[in-house]
Protein backbone atom coordinates (compact mmCIF):
# COMPACT_ATOMS: atom_id res chain seq x y z
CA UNK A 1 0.00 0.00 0.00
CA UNK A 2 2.93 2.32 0.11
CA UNK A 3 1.97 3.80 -3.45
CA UNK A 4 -0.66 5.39 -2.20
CA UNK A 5 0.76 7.13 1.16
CA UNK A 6 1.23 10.93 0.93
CA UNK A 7 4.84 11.47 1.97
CA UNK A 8 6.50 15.17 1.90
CA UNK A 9 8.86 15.19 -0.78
CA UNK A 10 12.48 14.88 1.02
CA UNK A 11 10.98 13.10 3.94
CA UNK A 12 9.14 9.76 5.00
CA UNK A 13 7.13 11.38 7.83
CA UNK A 14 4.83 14.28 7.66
CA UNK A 15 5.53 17.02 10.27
CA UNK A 16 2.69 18.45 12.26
CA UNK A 17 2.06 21.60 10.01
CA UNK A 18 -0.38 21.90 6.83
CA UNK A 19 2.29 23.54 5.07
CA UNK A 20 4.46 20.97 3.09
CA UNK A 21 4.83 20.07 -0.49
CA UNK A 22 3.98 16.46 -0.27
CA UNK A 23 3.90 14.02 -3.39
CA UNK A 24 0.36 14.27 -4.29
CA UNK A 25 0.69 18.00 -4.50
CA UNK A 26 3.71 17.47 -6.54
CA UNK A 27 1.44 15.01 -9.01
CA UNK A 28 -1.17 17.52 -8.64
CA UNK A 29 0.81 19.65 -10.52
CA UNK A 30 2.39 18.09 -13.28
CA UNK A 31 -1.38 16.95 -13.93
CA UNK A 32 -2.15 20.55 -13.89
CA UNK A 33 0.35 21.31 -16.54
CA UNK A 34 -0.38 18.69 -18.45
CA UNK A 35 -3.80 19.70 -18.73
CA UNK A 36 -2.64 23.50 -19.47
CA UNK A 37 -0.24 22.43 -22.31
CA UNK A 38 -3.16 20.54 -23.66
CA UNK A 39 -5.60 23.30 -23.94
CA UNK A 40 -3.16 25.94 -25.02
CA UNK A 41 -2.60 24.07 -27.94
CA UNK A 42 -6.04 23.99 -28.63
CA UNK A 43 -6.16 28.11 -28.77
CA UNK A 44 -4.24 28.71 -32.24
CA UNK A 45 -7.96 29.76 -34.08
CA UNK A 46 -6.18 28.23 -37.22
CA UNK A 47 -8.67 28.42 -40.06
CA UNK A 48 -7.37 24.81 -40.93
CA UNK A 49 -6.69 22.94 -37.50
CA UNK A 50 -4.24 20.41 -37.01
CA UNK A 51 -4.43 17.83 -34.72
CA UNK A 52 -3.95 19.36 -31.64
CA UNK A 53 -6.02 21.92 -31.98
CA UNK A 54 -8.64 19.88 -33.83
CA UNK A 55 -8.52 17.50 -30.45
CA UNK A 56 -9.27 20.26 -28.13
CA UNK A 57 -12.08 21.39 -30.22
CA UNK A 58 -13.78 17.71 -30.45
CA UNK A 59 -13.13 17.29 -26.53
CA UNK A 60 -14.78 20.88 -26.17
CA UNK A 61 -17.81 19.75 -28.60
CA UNK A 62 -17.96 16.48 -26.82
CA UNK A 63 -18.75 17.85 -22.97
CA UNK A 64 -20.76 21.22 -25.06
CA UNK A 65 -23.43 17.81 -26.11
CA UNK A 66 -23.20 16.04 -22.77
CA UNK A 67 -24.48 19.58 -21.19
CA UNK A 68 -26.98 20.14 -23.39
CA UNK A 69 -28.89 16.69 -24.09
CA UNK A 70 -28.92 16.06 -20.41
CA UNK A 71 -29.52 19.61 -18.95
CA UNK A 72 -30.84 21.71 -21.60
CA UNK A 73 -30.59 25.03 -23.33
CA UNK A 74 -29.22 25.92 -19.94
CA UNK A 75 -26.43 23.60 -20.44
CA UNK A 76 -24.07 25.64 -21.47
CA UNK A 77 -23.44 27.41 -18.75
CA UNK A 78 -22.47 24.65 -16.38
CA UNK A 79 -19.87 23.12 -19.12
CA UNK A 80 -17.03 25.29 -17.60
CA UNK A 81 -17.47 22.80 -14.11
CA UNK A 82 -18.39 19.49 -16.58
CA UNK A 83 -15.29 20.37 -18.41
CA UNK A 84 -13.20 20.69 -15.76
CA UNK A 85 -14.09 17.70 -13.46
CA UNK A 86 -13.68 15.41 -16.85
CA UNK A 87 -10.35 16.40 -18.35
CA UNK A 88 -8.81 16.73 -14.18
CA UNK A 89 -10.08 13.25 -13.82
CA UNK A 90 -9.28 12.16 -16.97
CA UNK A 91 -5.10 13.05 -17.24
CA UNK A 92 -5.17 12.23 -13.85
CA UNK A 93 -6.03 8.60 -14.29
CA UNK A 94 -3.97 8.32 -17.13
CA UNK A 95 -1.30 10.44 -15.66
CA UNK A 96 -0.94 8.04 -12.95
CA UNK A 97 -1.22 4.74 -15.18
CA UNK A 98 2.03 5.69 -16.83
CA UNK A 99 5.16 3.47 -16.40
CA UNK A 100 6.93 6.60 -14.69
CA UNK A 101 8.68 4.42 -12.19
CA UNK A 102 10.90 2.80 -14.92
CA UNK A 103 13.23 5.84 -14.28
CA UNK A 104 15.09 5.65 -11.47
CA UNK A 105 13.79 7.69 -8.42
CA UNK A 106 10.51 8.89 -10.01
CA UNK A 107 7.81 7.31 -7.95
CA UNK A 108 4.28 8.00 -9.98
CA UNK A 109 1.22 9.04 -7.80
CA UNK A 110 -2.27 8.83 -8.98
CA UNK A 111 -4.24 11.55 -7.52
CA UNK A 112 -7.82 10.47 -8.05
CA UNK A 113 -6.80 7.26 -5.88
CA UNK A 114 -7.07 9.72 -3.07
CA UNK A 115 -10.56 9.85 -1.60
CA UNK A 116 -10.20 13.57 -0.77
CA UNK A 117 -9.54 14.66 -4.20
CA UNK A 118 -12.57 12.94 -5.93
CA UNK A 119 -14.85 13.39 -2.27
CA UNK A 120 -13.74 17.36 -2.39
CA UNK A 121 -14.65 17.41 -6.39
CA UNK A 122 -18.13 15.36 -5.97
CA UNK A 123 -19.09 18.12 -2.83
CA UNK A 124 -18.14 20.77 -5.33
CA UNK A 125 -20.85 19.35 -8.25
CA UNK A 126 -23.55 19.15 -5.36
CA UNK A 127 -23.14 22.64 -3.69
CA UNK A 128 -23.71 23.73 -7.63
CA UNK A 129 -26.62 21.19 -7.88
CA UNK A 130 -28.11 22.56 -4.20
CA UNK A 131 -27.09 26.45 -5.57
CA UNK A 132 -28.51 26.04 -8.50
CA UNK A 133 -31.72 24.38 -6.99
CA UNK A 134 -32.26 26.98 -4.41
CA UNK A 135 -32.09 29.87 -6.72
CA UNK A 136 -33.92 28.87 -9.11
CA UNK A 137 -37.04 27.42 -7.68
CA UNK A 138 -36.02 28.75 -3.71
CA UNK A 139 -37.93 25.82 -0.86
CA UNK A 140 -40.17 24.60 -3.97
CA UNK A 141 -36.76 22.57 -4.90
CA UNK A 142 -37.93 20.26 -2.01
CA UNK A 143 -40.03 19.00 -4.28
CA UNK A 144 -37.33 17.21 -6.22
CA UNK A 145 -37.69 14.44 -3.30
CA UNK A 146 -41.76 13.70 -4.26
CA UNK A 147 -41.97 12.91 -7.77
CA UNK A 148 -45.04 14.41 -10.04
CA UNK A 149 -48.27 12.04 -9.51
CA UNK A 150 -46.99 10.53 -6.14
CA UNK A 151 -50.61 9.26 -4.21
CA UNK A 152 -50.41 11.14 -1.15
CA UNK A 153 -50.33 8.21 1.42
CA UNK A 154 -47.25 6.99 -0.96
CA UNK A 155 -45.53 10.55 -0.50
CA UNK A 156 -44.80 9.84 3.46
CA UNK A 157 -42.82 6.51 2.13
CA UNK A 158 -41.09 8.47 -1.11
CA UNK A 159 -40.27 10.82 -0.08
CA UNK A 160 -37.90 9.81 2.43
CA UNK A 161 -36.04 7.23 0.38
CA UNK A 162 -35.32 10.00 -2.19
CA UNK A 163 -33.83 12.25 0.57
CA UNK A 164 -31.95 9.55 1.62
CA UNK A 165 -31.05 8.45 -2.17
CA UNK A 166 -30.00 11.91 -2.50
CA UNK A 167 -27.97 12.57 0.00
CA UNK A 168 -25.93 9.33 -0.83
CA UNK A 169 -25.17 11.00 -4.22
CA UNK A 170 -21.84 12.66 -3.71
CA UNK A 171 -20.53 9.98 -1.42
CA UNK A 172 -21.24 7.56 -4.43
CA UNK A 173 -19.99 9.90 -7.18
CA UNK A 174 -16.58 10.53 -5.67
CA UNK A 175 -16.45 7.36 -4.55
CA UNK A 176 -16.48 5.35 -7.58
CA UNK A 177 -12.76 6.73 -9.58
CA UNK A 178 -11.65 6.67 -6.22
CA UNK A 179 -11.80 2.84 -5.92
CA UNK A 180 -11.64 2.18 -9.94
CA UNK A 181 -8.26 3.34 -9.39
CA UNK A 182 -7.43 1.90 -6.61
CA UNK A 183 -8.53 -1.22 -7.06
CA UNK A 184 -6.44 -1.03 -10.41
CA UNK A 185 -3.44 -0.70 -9.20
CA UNK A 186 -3.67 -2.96 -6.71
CA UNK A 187 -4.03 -5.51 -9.73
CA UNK A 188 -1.30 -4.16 -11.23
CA UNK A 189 0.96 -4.72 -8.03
CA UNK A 190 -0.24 -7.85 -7.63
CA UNK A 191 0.82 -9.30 -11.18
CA UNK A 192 4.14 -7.56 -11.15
CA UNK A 193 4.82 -9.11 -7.80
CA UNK A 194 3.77 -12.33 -9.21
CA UNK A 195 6.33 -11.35 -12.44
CA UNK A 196 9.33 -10.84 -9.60
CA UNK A 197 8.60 -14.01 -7.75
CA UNK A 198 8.25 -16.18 -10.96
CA UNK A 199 11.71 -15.01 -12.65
CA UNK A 200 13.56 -15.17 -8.51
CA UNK A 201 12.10 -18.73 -8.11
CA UNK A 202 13.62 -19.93 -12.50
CA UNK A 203 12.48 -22.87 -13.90
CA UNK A 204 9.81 -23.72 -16.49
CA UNK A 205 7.04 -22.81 -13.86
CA UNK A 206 8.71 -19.88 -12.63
CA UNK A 207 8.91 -18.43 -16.01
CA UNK A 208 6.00 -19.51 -17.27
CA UNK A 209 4.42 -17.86 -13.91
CA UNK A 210 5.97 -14.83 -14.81
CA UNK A 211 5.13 -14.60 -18.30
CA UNK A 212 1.49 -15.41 -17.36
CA UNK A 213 1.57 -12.67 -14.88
CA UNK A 214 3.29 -10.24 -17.60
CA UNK A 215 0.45 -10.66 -19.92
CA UNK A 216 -2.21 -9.86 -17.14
CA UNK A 217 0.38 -7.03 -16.60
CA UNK A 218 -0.42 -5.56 -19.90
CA UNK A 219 -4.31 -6.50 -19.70
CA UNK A 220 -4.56 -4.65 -16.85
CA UNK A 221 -2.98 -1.51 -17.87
CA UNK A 222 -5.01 -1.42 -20.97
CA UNK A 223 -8.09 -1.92 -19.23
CA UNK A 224 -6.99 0.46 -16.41
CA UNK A 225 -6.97 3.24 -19.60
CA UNK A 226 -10.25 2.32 -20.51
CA UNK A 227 -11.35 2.61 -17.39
CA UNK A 228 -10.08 5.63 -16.00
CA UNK A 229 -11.55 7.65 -19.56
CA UNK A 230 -14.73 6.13 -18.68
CA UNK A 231 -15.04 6.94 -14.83
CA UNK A 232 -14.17 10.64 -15.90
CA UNK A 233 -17.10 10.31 -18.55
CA UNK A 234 -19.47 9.20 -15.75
CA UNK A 235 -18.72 11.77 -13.34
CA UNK A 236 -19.46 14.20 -15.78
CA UNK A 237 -22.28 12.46 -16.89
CA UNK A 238 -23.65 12.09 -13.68
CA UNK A 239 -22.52 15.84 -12.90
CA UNK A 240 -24.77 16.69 -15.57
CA UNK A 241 -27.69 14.55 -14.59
CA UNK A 242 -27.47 16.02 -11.07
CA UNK A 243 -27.76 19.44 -12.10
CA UNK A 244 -30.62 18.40 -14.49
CA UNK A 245 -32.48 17.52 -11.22
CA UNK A 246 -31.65 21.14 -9.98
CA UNK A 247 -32.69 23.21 -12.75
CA UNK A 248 -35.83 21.31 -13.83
CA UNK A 249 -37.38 19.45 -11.01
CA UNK A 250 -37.85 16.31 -12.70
């Protein structure tokens, strides 16, 4: 489990002060500039694109779709957050999935296998679903927890599970890339210990151990991309969804 302890960088043991550059900030970071070097090639307004640019633009018309089909004409003006959450989860995932640690002393950290990241950006979606809900429709947004056509002796018995149901909603959302990625690279350090202990122990078994465990090696990682582009695709999606609920009362 030591791949996913925050450590200060320099040090093994974190002092008793909030201020220290620790190894998640550090992957924070280079995530952060990743993602900046990525959209500033997208800003050359060539009249022809090239590939860079023309990737920003589809990843821009992408989220601009998931908006609107699942909020609205009002859709557009919560793609800044969509966009955000999905391309932070997204390089972070894939970020972290990178064989990093095949140079010596660089120790890769995946950030979104950090509950408080993904918790932190799940509370931020719902304080702009319960905003958004309480401006727009003020205490009628209590309504959101009876739906339309409820028999009243049914509403006593609704009404509560879809508080509950709804209050469960950012645990769940931030929850789930927290433990895809998590539970990924445990795989992944499972199989590569199995690779280790195959070639230490030799012999036909031992190898063919190894190269068994090598192939789930590579499995894994590819399925760990596919994965971690799809968890950042739900949590927008569901981002989306959520604020649906706020702005129209469905």
């Amino acid at each position: 489990m030591h791949q996913f302890m925050i450590a200060p960088i320099g040090s093994d043991q974190l002092a008793a002060t909030p201020f220290q550059f620790t190894n998640s900030a550090l992957w924070m970071i280079i995530v952060l500039v990743a993602i900046l070097v990525f959209m500033w090639g997208g800003t050359k307004r060539e009249l022809v694109p090239g590939r860079w640019q023309a990737a920003v633009e589809m990843l821009t018309g992408f989220l601009d779709n998931v908006t609107r089909q699942n909020i609205g004409p009002e859709g557009r003006k919560y793609l800044p957050w969509v966009f955000t959450a999905f391309v932070f989860i997204l390089a972070a995932n894939w970020i972290g999935a990178m064989p990093f640690a095949i140079v010596p002393g660089a120790h890769p950290f995946t950030v979104t296998s950090q509950f408080t990241v993904t918790g932190t950006m799940s509370i931020i979606s719902f304080a702009i679903v319960l905003g958004v809900g309480f401006w727009k429709h003020g205490l009628h947004f209590f309504s959101l927890f009876v739906p339309h056509g409820t028999p009243l002796p049914l509403k006593f018995i609704v009404a509560p599970i879809e508080f509950v149901s709804f209050l469960v909603r950012p645990f769940s959302l931030g929850l789930r890339p927290f433990i895809a990625m998590f539970a990924g690279h445990i795989l992944l350090e499972v199989f590569g210990n199995f690779v280790v202990q195959g070639l230490n122990a030799g012999g036909p078994m031992g190898y063919g151990i190894s190269l068994l465990a090598f192939v789930f090696v590579v499995f894994v990682n590819a399925l760990e991309l596919l994965v971690g582009a799809i968890q950042a695709f739900v949590f927008a999606l569901l981002t989306a969804l959520y604020i649906n609920d706020a702005v129209n009362l469905h």
